[in-house]
PDB file of N, CA and C in Angstrom:
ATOM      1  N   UNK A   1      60.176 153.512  82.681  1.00  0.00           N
ATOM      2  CA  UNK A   1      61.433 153.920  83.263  1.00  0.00           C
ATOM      3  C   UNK A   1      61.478 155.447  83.396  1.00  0.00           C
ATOM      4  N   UNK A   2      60.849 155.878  82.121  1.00  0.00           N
ATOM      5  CA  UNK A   2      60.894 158.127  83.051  1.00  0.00           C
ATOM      6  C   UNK A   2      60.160 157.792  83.677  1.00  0.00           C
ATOM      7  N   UNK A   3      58.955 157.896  83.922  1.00  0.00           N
ATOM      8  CA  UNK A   3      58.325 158.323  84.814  1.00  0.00           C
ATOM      9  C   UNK A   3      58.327 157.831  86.383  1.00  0.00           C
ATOM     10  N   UNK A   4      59.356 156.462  86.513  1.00  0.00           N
ATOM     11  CA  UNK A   4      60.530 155.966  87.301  1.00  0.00           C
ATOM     12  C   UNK A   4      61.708 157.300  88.024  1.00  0.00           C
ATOM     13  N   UNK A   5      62.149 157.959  86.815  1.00  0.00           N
ATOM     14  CA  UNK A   5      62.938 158.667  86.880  1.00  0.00           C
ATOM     15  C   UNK A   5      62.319 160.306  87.321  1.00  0.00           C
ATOM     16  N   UNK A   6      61.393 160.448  86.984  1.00  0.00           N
ATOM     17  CA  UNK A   6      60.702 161.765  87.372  1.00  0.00           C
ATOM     18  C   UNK A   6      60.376 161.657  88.910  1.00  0.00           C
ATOM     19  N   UNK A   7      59.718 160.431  88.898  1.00  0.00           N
ATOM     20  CA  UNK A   7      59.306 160.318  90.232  1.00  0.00           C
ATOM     21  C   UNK A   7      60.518 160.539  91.349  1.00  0.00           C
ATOM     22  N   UNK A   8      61.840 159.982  91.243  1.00  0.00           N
ATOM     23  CA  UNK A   8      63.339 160.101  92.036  1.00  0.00           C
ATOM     24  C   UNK A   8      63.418 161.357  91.737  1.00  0.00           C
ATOM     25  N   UNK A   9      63.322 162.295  90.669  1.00  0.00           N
ATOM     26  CA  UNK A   9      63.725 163.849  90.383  1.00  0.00           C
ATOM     27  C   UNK A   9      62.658 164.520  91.485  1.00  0.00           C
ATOM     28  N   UNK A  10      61.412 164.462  91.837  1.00  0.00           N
ATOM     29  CA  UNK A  10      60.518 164.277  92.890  1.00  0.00           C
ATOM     30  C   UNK A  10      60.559 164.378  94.070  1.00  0.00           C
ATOM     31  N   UNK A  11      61.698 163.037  94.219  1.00  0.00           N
ATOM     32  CA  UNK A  11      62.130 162.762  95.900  1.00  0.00           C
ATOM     33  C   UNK A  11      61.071 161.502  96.640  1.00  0.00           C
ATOM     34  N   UNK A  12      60.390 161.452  95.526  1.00  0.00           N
ATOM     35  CA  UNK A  12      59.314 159.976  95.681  1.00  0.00           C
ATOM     36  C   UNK A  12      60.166 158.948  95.132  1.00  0.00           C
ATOM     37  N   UNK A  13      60.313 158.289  96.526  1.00  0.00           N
ATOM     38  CA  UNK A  13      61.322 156.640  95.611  1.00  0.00           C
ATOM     39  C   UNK A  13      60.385 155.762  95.491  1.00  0.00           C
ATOM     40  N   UNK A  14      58.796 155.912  96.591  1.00  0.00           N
ATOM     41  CA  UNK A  14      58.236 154.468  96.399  1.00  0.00           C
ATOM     42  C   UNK A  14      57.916 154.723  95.487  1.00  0.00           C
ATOM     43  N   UNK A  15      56.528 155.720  94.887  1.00  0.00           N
ATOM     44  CA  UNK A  15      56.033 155.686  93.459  1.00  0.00           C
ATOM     45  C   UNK A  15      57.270 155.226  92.217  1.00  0.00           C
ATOM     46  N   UNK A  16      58.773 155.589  92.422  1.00  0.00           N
ATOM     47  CA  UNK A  16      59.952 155.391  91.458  1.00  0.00           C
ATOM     48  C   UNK A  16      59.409 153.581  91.243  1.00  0.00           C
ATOM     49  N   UNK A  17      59.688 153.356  92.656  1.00  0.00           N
ATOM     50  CA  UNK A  17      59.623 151.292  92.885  1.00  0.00           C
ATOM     51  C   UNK A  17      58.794 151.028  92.068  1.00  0.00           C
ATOM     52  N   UNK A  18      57.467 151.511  92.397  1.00  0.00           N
ATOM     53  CA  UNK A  18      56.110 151.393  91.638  1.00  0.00           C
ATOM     54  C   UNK A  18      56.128 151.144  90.198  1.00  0.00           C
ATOM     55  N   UNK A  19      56.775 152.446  89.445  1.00  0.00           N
ATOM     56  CA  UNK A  19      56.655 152.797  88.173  1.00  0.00           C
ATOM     57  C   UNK A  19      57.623 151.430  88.017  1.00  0.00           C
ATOM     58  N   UNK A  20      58.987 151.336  88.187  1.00  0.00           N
ATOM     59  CA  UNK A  20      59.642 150.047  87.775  1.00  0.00           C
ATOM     60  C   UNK A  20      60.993 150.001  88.855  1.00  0.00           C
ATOM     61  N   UNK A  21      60.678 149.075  88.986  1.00  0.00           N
ATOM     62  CA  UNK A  21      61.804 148.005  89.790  1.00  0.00           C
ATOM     63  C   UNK A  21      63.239 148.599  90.039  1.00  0.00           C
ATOM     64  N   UNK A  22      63.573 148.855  88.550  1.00  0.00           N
ATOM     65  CA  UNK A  22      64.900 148.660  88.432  1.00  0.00           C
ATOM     66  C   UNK A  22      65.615 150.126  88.076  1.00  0.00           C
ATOM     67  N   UNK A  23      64.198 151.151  88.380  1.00  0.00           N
ATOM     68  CA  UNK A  23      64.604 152.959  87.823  1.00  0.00           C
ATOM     69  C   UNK A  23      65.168 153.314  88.612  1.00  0.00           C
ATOM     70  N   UNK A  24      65.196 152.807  90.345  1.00  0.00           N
ATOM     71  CA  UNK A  24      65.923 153.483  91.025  1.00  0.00           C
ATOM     72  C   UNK A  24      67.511 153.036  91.297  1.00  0.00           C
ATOM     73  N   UNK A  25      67.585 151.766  90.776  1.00  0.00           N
ATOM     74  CA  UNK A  25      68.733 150.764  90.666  1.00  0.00           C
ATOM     75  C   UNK A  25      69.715 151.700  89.668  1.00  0.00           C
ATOM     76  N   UNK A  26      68.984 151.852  88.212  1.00  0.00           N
ATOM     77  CA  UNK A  26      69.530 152.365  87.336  1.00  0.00           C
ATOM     78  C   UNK A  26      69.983 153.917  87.432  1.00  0.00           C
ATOM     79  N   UNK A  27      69.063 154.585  88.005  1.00  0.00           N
ATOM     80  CA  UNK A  27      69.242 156.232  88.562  1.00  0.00           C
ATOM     81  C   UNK A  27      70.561 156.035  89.323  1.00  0.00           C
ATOM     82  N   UNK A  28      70.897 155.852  90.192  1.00  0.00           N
ATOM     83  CA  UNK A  28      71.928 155.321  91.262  1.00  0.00           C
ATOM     84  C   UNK A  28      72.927 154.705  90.226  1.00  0.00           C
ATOM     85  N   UNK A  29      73.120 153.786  89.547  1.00  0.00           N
ATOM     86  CA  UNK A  29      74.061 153.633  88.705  1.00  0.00           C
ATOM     87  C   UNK A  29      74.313 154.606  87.451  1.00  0.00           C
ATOM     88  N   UNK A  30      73.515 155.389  87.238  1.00  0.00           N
ATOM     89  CA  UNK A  30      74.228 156.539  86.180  1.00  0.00           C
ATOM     90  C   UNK A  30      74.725 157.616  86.843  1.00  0.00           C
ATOM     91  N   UNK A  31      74.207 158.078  88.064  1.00  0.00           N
ATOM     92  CA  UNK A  31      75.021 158.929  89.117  1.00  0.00           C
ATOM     93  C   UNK A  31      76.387 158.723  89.399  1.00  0.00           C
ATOM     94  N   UNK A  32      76.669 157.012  89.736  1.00  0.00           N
ATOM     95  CA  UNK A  32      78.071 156.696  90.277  1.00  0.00           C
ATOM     96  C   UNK A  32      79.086 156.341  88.854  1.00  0.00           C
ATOM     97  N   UNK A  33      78.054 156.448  87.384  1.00  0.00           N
ATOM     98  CA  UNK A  33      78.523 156.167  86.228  1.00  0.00           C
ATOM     99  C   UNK A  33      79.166 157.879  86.390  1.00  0.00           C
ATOM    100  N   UNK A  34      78.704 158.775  86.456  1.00  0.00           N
ATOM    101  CA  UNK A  34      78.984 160.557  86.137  1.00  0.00           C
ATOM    102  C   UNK A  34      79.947 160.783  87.399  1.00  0.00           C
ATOM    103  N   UNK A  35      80.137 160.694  88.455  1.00  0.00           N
ATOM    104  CA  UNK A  35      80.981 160.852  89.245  1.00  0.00           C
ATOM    105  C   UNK A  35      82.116 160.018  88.749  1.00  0.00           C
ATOM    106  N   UNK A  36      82.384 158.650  88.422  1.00  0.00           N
ATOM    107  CA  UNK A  36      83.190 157.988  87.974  1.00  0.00           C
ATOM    108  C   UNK A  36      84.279 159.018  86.783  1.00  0.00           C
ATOM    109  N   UNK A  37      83.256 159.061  86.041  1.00  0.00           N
ATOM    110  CA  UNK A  37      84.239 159.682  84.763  1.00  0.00           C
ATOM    111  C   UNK A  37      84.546 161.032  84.588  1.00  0.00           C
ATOM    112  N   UNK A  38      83.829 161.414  85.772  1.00  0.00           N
ATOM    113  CA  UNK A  38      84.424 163.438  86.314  1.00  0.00           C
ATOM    114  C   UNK A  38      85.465 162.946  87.226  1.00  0.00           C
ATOM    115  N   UNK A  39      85.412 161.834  87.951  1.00  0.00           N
ATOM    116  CA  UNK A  39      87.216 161.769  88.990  1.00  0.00           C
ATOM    117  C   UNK A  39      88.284 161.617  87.839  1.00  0.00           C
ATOM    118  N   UNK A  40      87.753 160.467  86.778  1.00  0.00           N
ATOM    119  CA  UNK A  40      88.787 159.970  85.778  1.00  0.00           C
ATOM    120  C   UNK A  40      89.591 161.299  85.121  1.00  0.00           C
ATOM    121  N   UNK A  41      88.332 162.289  84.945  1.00  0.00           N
ATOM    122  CA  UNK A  41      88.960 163.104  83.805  1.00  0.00           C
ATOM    123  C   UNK A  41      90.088 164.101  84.376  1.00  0.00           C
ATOM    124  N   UNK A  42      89.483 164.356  85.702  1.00  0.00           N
ATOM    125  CA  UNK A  42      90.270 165.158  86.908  1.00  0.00           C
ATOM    126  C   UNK A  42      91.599 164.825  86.827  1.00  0.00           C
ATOM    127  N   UNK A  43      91.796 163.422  87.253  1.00  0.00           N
ATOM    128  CA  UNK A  43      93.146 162.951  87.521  1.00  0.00           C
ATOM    129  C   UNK A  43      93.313 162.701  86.157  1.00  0.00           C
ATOM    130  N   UNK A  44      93.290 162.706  85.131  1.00  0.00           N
ATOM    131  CA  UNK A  44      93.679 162.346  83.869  1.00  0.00           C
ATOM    132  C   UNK A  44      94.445 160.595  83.713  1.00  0.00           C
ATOM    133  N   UNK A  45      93.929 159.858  84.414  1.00  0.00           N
ATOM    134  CA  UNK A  45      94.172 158.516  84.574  1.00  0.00           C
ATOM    135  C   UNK A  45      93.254 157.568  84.756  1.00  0.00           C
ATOM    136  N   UNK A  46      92.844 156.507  84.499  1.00  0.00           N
ATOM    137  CA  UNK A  46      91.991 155.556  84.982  1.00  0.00           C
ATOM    138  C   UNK A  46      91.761 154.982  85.974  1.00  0.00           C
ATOM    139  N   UNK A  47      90.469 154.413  86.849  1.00  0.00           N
ATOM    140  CA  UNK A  47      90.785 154.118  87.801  1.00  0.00           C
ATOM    141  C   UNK A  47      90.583 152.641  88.331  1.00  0.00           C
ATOM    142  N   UNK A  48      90.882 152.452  88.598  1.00  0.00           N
ATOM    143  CA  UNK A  48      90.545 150.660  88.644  1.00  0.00           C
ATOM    144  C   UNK A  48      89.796 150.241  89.600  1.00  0.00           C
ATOM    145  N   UNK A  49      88.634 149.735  89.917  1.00  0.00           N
ATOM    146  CA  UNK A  49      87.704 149.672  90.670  1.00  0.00           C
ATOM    147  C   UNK A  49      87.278 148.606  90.556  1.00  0.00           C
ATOM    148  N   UNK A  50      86.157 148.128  91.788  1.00  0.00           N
ATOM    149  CA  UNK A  50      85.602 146.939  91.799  1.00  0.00           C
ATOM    150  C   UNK A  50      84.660 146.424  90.202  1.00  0.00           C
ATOM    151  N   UNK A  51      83.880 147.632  90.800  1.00  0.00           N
ATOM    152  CA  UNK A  51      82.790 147.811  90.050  1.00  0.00           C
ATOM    153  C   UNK A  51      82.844 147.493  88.021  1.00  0.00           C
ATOM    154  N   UNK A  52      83.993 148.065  87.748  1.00  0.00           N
ATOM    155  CA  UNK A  52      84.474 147.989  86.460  1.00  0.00           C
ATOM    156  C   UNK A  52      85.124 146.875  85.905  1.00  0.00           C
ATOM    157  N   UNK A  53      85.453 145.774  86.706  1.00  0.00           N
ATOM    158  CA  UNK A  53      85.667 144.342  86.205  1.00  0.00           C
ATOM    159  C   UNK A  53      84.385 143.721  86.585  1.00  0.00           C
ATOM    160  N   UNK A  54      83.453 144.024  87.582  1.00  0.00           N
ATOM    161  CA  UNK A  54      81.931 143.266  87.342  1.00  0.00           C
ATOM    162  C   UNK A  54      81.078 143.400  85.827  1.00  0.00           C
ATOM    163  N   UNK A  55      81.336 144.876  86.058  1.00  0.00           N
ATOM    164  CA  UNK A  55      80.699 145.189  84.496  1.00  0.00           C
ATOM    165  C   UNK A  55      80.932 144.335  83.130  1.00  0.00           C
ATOM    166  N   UNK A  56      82.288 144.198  83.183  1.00  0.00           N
ATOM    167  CA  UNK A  56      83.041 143.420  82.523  1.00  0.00           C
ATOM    168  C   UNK A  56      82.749 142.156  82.324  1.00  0.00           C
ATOM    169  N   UNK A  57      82.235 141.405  83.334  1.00  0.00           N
ATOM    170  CA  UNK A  57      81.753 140.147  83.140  1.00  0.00           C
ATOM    171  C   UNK A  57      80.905 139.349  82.027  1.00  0.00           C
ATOM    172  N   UNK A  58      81.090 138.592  81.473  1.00  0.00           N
ATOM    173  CA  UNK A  58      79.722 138.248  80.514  1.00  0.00           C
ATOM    174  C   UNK A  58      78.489 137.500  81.089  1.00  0.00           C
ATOM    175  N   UNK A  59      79.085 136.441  82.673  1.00  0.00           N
ATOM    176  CA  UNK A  59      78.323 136.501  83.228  1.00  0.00           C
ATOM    177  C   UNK A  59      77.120 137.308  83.959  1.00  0.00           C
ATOM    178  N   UNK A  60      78.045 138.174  84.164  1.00  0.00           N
ATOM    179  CA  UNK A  60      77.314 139.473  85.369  1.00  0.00           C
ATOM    180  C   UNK A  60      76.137 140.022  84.482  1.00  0.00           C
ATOM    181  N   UNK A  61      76.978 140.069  83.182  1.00  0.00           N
ATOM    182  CA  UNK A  61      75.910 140.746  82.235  1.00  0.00           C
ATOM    183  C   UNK A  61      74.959 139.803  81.499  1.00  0.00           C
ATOM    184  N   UNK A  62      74.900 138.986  81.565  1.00  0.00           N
ATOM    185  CA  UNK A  62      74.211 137.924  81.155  1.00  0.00           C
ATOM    186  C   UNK A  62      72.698 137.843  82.363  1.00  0.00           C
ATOM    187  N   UNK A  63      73.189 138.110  83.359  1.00  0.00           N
ATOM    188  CA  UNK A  63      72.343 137.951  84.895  1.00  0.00           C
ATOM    189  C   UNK A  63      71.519 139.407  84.791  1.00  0.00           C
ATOM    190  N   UNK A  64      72.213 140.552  84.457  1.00  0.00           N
ATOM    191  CA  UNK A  64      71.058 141.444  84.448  1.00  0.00           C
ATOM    192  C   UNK A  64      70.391 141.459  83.162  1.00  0.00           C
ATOM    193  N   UNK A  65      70.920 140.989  82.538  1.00  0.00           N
ATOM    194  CA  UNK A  65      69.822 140.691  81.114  1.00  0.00           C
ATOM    195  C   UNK A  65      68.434 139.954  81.334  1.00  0.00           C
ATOM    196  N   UNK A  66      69.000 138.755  81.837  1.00  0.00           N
ATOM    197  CA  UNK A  66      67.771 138.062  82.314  1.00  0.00           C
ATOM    198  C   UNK A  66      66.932 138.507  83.659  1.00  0.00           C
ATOM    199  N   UNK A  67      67.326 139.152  84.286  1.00  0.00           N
ATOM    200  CA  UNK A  67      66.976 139.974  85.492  1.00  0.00           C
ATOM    201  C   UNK A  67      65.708 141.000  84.966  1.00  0.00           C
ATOM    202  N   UNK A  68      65.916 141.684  84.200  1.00  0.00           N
ATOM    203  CA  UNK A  68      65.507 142.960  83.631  1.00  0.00           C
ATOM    204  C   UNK A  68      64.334 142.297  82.446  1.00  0.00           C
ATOM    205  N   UNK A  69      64.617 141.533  81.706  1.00  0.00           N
ATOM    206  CA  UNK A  69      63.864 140.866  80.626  1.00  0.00           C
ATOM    207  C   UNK A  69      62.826 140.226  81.752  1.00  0.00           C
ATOM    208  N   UNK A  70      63.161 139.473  82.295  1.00  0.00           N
ATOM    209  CA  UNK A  70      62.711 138.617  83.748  1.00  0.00           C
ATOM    210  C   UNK A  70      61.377 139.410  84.107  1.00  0.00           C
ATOM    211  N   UNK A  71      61.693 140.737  85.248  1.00  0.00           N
ATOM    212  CA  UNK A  71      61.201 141.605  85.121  1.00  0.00           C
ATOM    213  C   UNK A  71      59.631 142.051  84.395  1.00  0.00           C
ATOM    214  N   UNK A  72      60.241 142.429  83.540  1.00  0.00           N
ATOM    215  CA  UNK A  72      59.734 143.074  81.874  1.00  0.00           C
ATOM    216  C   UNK A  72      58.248 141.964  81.722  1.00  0.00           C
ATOM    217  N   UNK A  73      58.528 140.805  81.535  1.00  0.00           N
ATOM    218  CA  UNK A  73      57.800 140.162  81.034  1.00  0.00           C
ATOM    219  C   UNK A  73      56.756 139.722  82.534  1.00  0.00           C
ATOM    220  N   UNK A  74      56.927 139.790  83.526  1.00  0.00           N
ATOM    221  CA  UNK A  74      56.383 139.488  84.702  1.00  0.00           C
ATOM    222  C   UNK A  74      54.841 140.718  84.962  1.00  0.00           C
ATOM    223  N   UNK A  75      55.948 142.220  84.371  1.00  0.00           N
ATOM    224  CA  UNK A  75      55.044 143.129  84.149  1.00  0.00           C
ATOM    225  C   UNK A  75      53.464 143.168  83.103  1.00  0.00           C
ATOM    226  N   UNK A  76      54.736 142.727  82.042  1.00  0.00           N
ATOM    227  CA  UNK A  76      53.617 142.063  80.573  1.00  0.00           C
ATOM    228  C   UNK A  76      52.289 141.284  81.356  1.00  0.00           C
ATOM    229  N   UNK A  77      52.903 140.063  81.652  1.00  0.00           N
ATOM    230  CA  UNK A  77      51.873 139.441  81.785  1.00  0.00           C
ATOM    231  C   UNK A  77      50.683 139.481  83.371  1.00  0.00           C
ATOM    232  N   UNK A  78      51.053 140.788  83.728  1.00  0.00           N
ATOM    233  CA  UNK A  78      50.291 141.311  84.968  1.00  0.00           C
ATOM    234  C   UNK A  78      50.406 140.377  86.223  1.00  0.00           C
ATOM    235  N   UNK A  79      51.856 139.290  86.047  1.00  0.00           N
ATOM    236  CA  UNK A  79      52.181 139.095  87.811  1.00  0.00           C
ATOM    237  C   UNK A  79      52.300 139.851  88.555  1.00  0.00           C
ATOM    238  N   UNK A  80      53.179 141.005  87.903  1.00  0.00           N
ATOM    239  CA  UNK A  80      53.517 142.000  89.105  1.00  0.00           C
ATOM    240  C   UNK A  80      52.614 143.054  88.350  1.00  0.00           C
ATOM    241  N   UNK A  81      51.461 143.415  89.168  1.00  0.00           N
ATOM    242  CA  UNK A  81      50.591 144.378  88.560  1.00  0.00           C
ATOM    243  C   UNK A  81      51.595 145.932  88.793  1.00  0.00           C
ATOM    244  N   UNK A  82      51.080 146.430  87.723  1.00  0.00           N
ATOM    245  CA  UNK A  82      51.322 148.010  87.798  1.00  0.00           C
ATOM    246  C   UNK A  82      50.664 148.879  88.430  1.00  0.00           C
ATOM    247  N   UNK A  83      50.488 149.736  89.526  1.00  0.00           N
ATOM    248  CA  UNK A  83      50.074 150.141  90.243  1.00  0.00           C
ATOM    249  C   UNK A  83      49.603 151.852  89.356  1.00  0.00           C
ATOM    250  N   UNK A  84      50.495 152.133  88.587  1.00  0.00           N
ATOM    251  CA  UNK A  84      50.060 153.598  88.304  1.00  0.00           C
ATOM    252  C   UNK A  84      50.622 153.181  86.517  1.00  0.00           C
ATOM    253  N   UNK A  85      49.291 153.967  85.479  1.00  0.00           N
ATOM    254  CA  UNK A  85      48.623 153.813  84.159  1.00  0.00           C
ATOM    255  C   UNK A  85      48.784 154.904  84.229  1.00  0.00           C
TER     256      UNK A  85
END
């Protein structure tokens, strides 16, 4: 996942894909995580959004668990080969 993340600091998204799946998914969600809570603090109120009752879900979160583990283990066992060691 850094070297996922170095690679986007870069401006290389495929090598990002490469390194893992889900670094550029996650990069992109801690961005709109830091903009989120710099509007919140601005307006000194909360904001109610789509996004923040998905999160909420136990389903939703249940789905990227297994998504990501999913993933993970696909890597392990060299289905989805790794392109860069």
């Amino acid at each position: 996942m850094t070297r996922s993340f170095m690679a986007i600091a870069r401006g290389d998204w495929h090598s990002a894909i490469d390194y893992h799946l889900f670094g550029p998914l996650l990069f992109v969600g801690f961005g709109l995580t830091i903009v989120h809570i710099i509007w919140e603090l601005s307006i000194d109120r909360n904001l109610q959004v789509f996004y923040v009752q998905w999160l909420k879900r136990r389903d939703f979160q249940l789905a990227l668990l297994i998504s990501f583990l999913g993933y993970y283990l696909l890597r392990l066992t060299q289905i989805i080969p790794s392109h860069h060691i």
